[in-house]
Every structure is written in C-alpha cells, then in structure tokens.
C-alpha atoms as a PDB file:
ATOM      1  CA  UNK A   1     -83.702  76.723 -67.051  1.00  0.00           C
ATOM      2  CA  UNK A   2     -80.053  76.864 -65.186  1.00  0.00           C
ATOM      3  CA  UNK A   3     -79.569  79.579 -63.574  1.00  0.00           C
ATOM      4  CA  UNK A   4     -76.160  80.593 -61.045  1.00  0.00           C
ATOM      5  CA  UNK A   5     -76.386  83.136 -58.543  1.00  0.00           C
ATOM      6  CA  UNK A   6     -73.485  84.542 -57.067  1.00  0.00           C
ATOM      7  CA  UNK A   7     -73.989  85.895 -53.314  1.00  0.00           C
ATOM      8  CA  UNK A   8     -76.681  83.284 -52.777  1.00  0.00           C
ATOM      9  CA  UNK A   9     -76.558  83.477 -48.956  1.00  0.00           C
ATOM     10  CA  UNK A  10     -78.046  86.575 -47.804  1.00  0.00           C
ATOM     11  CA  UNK A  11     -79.342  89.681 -49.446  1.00  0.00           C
ATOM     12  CA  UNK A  12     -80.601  90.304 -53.273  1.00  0.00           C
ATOM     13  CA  UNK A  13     -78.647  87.136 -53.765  1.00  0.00           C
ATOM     14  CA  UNK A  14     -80.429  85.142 -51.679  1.00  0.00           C
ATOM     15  CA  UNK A  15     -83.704  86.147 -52.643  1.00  0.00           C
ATOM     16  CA  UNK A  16     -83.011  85.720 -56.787  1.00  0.00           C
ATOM     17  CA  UNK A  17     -81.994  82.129 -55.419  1.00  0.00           C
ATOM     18  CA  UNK A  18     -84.530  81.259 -53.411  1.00  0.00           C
ATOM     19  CA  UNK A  19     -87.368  82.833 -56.056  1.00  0.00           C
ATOM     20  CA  UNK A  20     -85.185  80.799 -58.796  1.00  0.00           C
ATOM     21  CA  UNK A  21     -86.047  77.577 -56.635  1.00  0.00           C
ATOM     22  CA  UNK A  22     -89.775  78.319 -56.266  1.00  0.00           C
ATOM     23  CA  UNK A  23     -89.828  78.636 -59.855  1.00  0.00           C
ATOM     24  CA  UNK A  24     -88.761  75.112 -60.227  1.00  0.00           C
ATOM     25  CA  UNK A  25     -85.542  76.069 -62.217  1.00  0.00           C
ATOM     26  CA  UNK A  26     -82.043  74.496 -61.880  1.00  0.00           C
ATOM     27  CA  UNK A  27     -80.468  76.770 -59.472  1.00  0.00           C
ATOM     28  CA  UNK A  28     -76.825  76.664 -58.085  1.00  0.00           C
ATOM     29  CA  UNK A  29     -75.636  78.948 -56.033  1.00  0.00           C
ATOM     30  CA  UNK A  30     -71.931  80.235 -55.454  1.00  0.00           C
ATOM     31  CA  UNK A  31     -70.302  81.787 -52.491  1.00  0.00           C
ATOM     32  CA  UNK A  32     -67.342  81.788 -50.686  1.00  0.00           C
ATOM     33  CA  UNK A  33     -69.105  79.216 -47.826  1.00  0.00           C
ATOM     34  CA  UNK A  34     -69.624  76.471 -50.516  1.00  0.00           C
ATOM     35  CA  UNK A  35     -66.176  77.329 -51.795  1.00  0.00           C
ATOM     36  CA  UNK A  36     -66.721  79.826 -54.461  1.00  0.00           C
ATOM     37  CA  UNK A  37     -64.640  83.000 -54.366  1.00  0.00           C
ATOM     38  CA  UNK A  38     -64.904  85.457 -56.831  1.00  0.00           C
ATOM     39  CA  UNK A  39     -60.927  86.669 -56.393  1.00  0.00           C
ATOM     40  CA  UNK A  40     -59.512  83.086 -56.486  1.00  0.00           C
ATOM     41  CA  UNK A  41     -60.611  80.282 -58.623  1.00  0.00           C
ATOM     42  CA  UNK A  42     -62.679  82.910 -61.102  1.00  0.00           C
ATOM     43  CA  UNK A  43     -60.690  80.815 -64.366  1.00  0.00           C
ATOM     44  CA  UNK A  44     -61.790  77.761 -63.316  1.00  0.00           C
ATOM     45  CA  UNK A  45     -65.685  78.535 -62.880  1.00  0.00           C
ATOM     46  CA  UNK A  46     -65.530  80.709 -66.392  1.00  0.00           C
ATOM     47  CA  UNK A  47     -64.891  77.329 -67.682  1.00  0.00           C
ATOM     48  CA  UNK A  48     -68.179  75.901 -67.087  1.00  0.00           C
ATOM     49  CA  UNK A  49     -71.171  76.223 -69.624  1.00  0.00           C
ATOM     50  CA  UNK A  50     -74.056  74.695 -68.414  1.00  0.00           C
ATOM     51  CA  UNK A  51     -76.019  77.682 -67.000  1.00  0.00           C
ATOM     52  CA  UNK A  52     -78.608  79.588 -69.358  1.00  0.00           C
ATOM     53  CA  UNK A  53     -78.738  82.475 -66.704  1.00  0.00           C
ATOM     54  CA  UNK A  54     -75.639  83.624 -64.642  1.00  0.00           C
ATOM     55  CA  UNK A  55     -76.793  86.207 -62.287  1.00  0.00           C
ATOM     56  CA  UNK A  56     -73.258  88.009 -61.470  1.00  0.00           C
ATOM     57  CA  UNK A  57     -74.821  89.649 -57.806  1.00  0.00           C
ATOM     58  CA  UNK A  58     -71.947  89.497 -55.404  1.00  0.00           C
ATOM     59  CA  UNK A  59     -70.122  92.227 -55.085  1.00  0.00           C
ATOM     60  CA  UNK A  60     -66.360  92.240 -54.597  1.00  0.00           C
ATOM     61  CA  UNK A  61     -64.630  95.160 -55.790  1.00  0.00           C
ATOM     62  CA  UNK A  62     -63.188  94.881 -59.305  1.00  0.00           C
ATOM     63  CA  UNK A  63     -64.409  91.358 -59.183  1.00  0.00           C
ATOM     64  CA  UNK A  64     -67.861  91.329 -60.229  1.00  0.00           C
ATOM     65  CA  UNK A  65     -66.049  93.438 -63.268  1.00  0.00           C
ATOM     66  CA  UNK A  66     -63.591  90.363 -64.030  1.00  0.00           C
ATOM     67  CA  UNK A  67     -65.963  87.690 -63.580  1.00  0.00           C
ATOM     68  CA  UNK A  68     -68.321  89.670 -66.668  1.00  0.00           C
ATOM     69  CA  UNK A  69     -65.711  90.047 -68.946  1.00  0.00           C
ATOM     70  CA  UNK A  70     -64.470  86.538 -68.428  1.00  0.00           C
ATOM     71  CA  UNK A  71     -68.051  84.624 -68.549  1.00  0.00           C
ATOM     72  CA  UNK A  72     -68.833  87.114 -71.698  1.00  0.00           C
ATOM     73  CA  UNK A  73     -65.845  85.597 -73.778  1.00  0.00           C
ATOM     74  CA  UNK A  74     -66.199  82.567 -72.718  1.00  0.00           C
ATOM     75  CA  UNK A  75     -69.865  82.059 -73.922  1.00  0.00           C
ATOM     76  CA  UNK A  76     -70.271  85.132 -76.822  1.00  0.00           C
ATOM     77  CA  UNK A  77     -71.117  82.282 -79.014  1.00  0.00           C
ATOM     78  CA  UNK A  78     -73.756  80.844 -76.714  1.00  0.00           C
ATOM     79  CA  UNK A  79     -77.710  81.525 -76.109  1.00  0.00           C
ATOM     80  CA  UNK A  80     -77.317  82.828 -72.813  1.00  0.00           C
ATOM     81  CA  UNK A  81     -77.814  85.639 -70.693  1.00  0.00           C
ATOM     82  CA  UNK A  82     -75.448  87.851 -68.040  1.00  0.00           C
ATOM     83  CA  UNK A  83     -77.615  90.359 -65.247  1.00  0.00           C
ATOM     84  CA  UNK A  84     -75.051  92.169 -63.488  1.00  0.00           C
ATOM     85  CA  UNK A  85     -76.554  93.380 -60.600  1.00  0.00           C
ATOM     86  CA  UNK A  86     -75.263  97.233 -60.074  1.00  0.00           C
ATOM     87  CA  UNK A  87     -76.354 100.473 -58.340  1.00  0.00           C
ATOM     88  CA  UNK A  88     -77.791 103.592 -58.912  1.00  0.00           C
ATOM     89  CA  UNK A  89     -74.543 104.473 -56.587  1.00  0.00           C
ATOM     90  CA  UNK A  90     -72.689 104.616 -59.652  1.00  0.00           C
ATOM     91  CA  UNK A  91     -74.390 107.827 -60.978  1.00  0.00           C
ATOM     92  CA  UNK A  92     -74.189 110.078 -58.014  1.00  0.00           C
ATOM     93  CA  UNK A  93     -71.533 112.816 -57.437  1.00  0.00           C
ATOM     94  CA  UNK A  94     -69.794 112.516 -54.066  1.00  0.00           C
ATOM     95  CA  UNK A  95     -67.773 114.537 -51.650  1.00  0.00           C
ATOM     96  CA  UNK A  96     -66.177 111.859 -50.069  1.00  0.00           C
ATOM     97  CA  UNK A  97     -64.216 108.856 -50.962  1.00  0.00           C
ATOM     98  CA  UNK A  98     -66.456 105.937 -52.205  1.00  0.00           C
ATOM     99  CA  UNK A  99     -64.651 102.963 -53.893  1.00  0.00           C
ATOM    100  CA  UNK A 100     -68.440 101.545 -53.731  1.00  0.00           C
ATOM    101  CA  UNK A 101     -69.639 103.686 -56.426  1.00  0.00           C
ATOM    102  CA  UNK A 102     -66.687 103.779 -58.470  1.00  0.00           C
ATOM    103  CA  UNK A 103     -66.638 100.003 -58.692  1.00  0.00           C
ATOM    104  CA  UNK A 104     -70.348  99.572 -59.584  1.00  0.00           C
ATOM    105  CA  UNK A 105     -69.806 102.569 -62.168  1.00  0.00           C
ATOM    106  CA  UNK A 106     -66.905  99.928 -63.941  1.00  0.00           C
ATOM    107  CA  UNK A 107     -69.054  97.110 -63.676  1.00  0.00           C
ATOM    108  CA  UNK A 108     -72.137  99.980 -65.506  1.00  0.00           C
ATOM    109  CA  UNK A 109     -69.416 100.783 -68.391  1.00  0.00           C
ATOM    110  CA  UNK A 110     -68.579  97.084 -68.745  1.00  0.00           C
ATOM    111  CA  UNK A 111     -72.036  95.979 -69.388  1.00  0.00           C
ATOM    112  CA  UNK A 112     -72.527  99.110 -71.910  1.00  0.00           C
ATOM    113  CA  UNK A 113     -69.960  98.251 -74.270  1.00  0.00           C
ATOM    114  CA  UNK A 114     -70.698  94.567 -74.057  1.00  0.00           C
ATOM    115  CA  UNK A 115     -73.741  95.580 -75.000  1.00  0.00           C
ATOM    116  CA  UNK A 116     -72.608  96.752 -78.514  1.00  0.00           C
ATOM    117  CA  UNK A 117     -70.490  93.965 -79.526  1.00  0.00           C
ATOM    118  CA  UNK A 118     -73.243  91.228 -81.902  1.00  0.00           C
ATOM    119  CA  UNK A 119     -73.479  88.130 -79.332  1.00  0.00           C
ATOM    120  CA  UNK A 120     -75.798  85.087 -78.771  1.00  0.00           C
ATOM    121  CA  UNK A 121     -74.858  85.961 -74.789  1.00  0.00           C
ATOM    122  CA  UNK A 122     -77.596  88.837 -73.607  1.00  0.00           C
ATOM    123  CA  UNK A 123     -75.539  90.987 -71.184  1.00  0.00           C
ATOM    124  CA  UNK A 124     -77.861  93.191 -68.918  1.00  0.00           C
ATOM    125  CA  UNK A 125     -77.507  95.612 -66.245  1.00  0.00           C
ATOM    126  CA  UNK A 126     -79.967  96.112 -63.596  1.00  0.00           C
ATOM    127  CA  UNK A 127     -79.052  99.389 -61.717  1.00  0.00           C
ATOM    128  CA  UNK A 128     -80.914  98.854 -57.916  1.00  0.00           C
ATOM    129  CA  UNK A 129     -81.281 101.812 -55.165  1.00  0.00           C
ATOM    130  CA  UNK A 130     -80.901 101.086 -51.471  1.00  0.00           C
ATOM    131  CA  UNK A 131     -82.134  97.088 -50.744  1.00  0.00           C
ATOM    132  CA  UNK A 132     -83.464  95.880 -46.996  1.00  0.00           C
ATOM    133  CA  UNK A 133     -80.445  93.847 -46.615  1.00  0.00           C
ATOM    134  CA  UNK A 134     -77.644  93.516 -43.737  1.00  0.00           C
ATOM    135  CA  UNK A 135     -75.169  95.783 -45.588  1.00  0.00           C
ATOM    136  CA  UNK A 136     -77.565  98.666 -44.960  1.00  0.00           C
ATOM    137  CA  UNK A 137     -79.272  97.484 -41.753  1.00  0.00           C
ATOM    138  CA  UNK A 138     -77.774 100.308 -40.090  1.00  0.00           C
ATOM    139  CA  UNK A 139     -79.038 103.207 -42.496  1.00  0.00           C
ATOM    140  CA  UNK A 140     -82.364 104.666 -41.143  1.00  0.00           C
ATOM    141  CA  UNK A 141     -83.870 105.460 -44.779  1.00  0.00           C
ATOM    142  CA  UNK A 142     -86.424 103.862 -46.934  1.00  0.00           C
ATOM    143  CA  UNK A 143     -85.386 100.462 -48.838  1.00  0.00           C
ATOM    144  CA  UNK A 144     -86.626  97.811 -51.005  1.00  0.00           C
ATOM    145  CA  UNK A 145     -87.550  94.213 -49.864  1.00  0.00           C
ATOM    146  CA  UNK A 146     -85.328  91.837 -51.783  1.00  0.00           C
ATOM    147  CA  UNK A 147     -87.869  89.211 -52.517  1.00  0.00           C
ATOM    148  CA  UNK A 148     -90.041  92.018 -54.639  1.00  0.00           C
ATOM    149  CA  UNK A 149     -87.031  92.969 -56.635  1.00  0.00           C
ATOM    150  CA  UNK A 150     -85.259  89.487 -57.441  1.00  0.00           C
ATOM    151  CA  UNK A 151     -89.693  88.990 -58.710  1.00  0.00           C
ATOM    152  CA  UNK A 152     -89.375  91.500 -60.991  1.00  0.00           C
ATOM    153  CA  UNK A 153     -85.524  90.701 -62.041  1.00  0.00           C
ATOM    154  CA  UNK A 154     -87.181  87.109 -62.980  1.00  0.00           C
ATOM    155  CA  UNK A 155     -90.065  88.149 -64.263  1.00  0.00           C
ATOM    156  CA  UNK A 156     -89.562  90.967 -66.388  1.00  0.00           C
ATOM    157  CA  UNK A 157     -85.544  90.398 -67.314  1.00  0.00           C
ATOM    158  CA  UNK A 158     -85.136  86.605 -67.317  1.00  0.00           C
ATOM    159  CA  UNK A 159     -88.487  85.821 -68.726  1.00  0.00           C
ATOM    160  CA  UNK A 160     -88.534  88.173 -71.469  1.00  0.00           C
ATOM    161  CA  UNK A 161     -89.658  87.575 -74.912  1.00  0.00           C
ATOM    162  CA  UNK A 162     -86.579  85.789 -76.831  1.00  0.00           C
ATOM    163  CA  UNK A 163     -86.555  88.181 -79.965  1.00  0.00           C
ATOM    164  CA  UNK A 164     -86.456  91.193 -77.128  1.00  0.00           C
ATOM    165  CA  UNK A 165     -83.355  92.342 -74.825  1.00  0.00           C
ATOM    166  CA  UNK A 166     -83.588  94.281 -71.888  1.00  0.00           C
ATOM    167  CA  UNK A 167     -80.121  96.026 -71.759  1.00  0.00           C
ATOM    168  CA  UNK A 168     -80.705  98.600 -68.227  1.00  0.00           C
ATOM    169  CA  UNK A 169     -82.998  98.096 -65.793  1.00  0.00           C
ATOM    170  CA  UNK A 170     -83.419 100.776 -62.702  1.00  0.00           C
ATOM    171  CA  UNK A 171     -85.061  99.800 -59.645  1.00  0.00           C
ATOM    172  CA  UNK A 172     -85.321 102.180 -57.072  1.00  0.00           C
ATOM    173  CA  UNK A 173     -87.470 103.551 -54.053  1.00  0.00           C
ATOM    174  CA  UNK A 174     -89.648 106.912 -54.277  1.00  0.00           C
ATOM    175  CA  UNK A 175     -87.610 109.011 -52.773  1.00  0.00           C
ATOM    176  CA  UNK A 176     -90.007 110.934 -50.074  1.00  0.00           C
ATOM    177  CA  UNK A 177     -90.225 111.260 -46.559  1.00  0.00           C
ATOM    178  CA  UNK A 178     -93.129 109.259 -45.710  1.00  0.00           C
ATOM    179  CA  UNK A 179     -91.718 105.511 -44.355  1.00  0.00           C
ATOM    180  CA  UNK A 180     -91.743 102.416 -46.288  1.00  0.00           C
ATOM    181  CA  UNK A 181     -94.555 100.196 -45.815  1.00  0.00           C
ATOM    182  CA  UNK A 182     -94.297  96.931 -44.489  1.00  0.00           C
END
C-alpha cells in the first residue's frame, strides 16, 4: 500500500507515518522541511497518482480544505481513499474568536458533501479531541497519545473491509476529572 502523510514531522502526523512504516507500507511523507507546502506548490502535488491512501493531516488554514477538493477531482475515478484529519473543535459554540474551529468545521462540510457525490475515491473524516502533541503542550487537560490514535486510524479506517466505507470517525478523551494515564 502507498500511503502520503501530510505533517509527517511531529504530532498525529508523525505518528500515522511512523505506524505506516512499521506496517511495512510505502510511506512518503510531505512537509514544508522536505519542501512540501500546502499554500504553494498544492497544483503540482494534486498531479501525482501513485498513493492508495493520502492522509490530508496538516493543518494550514483553508489549506487542508483546498488540498481535499483538489486531490478529490483529481482521482474521483480512482480506487483510493482521502482521511482528513479534523476536530471535534468544529462542533463547539464559542465566545471568542477561533479561526481554528471554523477552519476544521470547512474542512467537516467538505468531506460531507464529497461524501454524496458516487466515486471510486473513499473520502473520510476522522473528527479527533485534544492530542498529546506540541501544539497543546501548554494546556494542562487530559489528551490522547498520538501513536494509539494514528493505530486505530490504520486499523479500523485504512484497513477496512473493501465493500465497507467509514465516512466519520470521532476520537476523543472521556471527559472527567481524573488524569490521563500514562
């Protein structure tokens, strides 16, 4: 299987990359320090059509948004699947300004109607609460470990029976006060 990650370096992205890789499957990964950037050469990647998998992880604004619609019409035609990785962000209500959320909640609608159109290319969404990973470091709250979720992204979404489709996934912590364990 070839699979691309986006955001391979550190987080959720590294993890689905580095789990890819134990599995023994074709793995590249793209991000701006091997010269991939979502906002710049985006045409020329969408090109490309030798990945079964395309794990669109790395978040960028409205560009994890582009980069779906553009790898969706590129490859309708094609046996091939699309996990968008989102955030349960996207359904709260909020009292202050959170472009965040409201970018996640596009890239949530995207992936719904996508869903609707008849396609060969699977497009799913898996909707993730609060990850251990640098962008949160500083939050003092409980989180999931990144190598137990990109598991259960591979295992359950990418390994999935071929005559079945999981369209929305959600992934998220029990939300209580006793800590995390380790």
């Amino acid at each position: 299987m070839n699979v691309f990650v986006t955001g391979h370096t550190s987080g959720l992205g590294k993890a689905i990359y580095d789990t890819c890789i134990s599995y023994d499957y074709h793995t590249v990964g793209l991000s701006r320090t091997n010269g991939f950037d979502l906002t710049k050469n985006l045409e020329n990647f969408v090109q490309r059509d030798y990945w079964d998998v395309f794990v669109n992880n790395a978040y960028n604004s409205w560009a994890q948004t582009d980069l779906l619609y553009k790898l969706f019409e590129k490859n309708k035609h094609r046996n091939c699947m699309i996990i968008n990785i989102g955030s349960v962000s996207a359904d709260g209500n909020y009292d202050v300004i959170n472009p965040y959320a409201v970018h996640k909640a596009a890239l949530d609608k995207a992936c719904m109607q996508l869903q609707l159109i008849d396609s060969e290319c699977k497009v799913v969404q898996i909707k993730l609460g609060r990850m251990d990973t640098p962008l949160v470091a500083h939050k003092q709250a409980r989180k999931m470990n990144t190598t137990d979720i990109a598991k259960i992204i591979i295992d359950q979404v990418m390994l999935s029976p071929k005559d079945m489709l999981i369209k929305n996934y959600t992934i998220d912590v029990m939300h209580s006060r006793r800590p995390l364990s380790a």
